[in-house]
Protein backbone atom coordinates (compact mmCIF):
# COMPACT_ATOMS: atom_id res chain seq x y z
CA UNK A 1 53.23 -132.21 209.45
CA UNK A 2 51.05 -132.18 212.13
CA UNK A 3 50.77 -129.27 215.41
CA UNK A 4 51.85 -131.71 217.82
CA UNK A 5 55.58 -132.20 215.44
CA UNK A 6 55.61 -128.43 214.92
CA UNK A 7 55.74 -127.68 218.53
CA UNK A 8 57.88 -130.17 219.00
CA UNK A 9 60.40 -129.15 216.33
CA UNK A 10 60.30 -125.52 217.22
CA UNK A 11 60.42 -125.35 221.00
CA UNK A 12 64.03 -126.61 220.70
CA UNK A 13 64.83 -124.44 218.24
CA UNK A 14 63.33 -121.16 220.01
CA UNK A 15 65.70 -122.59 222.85
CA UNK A 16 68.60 -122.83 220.81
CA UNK A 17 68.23 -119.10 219.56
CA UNK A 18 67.38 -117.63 222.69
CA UNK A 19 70.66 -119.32 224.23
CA UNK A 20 73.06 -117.49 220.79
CA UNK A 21 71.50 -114.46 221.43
CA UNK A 22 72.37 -114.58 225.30
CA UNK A 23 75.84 -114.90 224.82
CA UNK A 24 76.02 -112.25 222.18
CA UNK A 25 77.05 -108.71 222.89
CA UNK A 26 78.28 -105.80 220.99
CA UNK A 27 80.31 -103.03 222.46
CA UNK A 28 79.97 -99.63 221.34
CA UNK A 29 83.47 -97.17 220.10
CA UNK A 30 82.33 -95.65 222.78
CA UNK A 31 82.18 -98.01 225.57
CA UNK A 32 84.79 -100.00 227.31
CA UNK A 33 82.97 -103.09 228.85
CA UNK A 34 83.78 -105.86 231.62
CA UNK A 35 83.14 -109.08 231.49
CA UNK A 36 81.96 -110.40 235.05
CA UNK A 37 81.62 -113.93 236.41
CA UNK A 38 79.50 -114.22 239.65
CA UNK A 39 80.91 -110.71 240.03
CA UNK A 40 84.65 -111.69 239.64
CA UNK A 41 86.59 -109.88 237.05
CA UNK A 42 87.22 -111.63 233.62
CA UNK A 43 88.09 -109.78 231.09
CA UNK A 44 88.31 -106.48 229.79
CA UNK A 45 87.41 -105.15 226.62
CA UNK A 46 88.25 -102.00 225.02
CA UNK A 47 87.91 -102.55 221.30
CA UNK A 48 84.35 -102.15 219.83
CA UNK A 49 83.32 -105.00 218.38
CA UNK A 50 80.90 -108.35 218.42
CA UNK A 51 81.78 -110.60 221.18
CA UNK A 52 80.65 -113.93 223.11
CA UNK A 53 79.87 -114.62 226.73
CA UNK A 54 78.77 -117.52 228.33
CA UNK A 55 75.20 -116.98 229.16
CA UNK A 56 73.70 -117.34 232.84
CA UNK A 57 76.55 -116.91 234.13
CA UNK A 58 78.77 -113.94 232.77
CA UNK A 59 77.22 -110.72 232.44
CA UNK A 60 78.57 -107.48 230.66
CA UNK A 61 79.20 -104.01 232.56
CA UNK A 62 79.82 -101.32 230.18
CA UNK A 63 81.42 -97.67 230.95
CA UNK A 64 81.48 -94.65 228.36
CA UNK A 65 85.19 -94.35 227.63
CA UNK A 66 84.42 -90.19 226.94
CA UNK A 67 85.21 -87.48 229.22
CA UNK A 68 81.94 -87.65 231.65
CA UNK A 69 80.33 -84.49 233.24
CA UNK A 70 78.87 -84.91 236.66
CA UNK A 71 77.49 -81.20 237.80
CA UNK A 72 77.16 -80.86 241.64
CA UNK A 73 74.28 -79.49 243.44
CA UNK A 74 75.33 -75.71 244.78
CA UNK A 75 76.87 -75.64 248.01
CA UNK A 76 76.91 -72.83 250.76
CA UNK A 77 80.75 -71.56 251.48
CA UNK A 78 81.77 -69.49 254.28
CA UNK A 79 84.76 -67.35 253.45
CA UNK A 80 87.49 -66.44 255.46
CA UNK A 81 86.20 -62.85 256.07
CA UNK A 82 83.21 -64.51 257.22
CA UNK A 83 81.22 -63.91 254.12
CA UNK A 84 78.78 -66.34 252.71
CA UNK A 85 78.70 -67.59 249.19
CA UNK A 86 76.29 -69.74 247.33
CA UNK A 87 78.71 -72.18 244.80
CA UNK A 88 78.13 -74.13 241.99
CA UNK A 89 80.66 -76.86 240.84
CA UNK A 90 81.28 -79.45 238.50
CA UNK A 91 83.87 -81.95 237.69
CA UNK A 92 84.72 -83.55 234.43
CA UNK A 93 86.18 -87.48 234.38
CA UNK A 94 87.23 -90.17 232.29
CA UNK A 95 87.42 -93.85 232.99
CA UNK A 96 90.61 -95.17 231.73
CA UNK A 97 91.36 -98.13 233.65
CA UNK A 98 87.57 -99.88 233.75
CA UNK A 99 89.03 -102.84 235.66
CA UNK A 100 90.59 -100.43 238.36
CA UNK A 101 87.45 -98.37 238.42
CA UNK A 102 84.97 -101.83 238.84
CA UNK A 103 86.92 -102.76 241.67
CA UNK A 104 87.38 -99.51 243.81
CA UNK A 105 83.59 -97.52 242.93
CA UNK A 106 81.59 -100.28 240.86
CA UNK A 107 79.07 -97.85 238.90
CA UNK A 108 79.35 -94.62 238.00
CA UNK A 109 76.85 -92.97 240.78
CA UNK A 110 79.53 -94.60 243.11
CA UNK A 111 82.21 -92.52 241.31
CA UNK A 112 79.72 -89.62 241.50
CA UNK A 113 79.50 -89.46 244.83
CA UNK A 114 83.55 -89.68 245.47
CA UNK A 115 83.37 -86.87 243.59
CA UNK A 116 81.32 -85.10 245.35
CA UNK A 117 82.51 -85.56 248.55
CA UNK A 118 85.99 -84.34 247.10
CA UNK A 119 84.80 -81.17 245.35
CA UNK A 120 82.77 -80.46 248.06
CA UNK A 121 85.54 -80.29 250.32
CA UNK A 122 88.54 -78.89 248.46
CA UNK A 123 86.15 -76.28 247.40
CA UNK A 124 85.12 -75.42 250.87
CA UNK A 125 88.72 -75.75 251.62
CA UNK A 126 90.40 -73.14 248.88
CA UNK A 127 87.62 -70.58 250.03
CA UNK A 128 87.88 -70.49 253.03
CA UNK A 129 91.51 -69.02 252.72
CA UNK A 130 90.14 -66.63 250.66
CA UNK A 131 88.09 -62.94 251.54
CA UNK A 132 85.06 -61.91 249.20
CA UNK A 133 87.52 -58.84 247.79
CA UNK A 134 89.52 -61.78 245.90
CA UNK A 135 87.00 -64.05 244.64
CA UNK A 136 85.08 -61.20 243.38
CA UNK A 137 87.96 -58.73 241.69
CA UNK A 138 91.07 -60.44 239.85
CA UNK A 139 94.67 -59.87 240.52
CA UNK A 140 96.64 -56.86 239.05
CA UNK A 141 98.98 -59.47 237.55
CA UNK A 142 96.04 -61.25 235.87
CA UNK A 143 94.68 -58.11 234.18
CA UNK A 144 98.22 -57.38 232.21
């Protein structure tokens, strides 16, 4: 067998096997993946597993089906006795309906920043109500 027949015989194959392992994809226990054609919803899959997609033109999108943390940068609050805090949050979510999730925030750092913009406010919004004597001391009825 001569170079020319080798290249010949092996260009197809290295074709061949780059095309299987395109449309190859294994999802993790932990992961709960989309499949996406031209950006349209598929199918969903929730099981781990090995699983086929038609290369070029369905791609994967995979979420971590565990609860998420997403820690929030501190924020300054004004209280309602005109004090000022310095606040630290977080918020702790799980993606249980990928499909849902794809459609309304796409990617997690679009679900982050919901988030934010909600913690931000209903924590602004709960102290504000509040004077620096209750946030700092606990009730009588909590100390029983």
């Amino acid at each position: 067998m001569n170079s020319k027949s080798l290249i010949v015989f092996t260009i197809p194959i290295l074709v061949v096997f780059g095309i299987l392992m395109g449309s190859l994809f294994v999802v993790q226990q932990t992961q709960q993946t989309l499949i996406l054609e031209f950006g349209k919803l598929v199918r969903v899959i929730k099981d781990p597993g090995l699983y086929v997609k038609i290369p070029f033109l369905q791609n994967i999108q995979s979420y971590d089906n565990r609860i998420l943390d997403f820690d929030l940068a501190s924020i300054p609050a004004t209280l309602a006795d005109q004090k000022r805090l310095l606040v630290d949050t977080f918020a702790r979510y799980r993606i249980i309906d990928p499909a849902l999730f794809y459609r309304t925030v796409q990617n997690v750092e679009g679900a982050e920043q919901r988030l934010r913009i909600l913690n931000q406010s209903i924590t602004l919004g709960v102290l504000g109500q509040v004077r620096l004597t209750e946030v700092l001391s606990p009730k009588r009825s909590e100390i029983s």
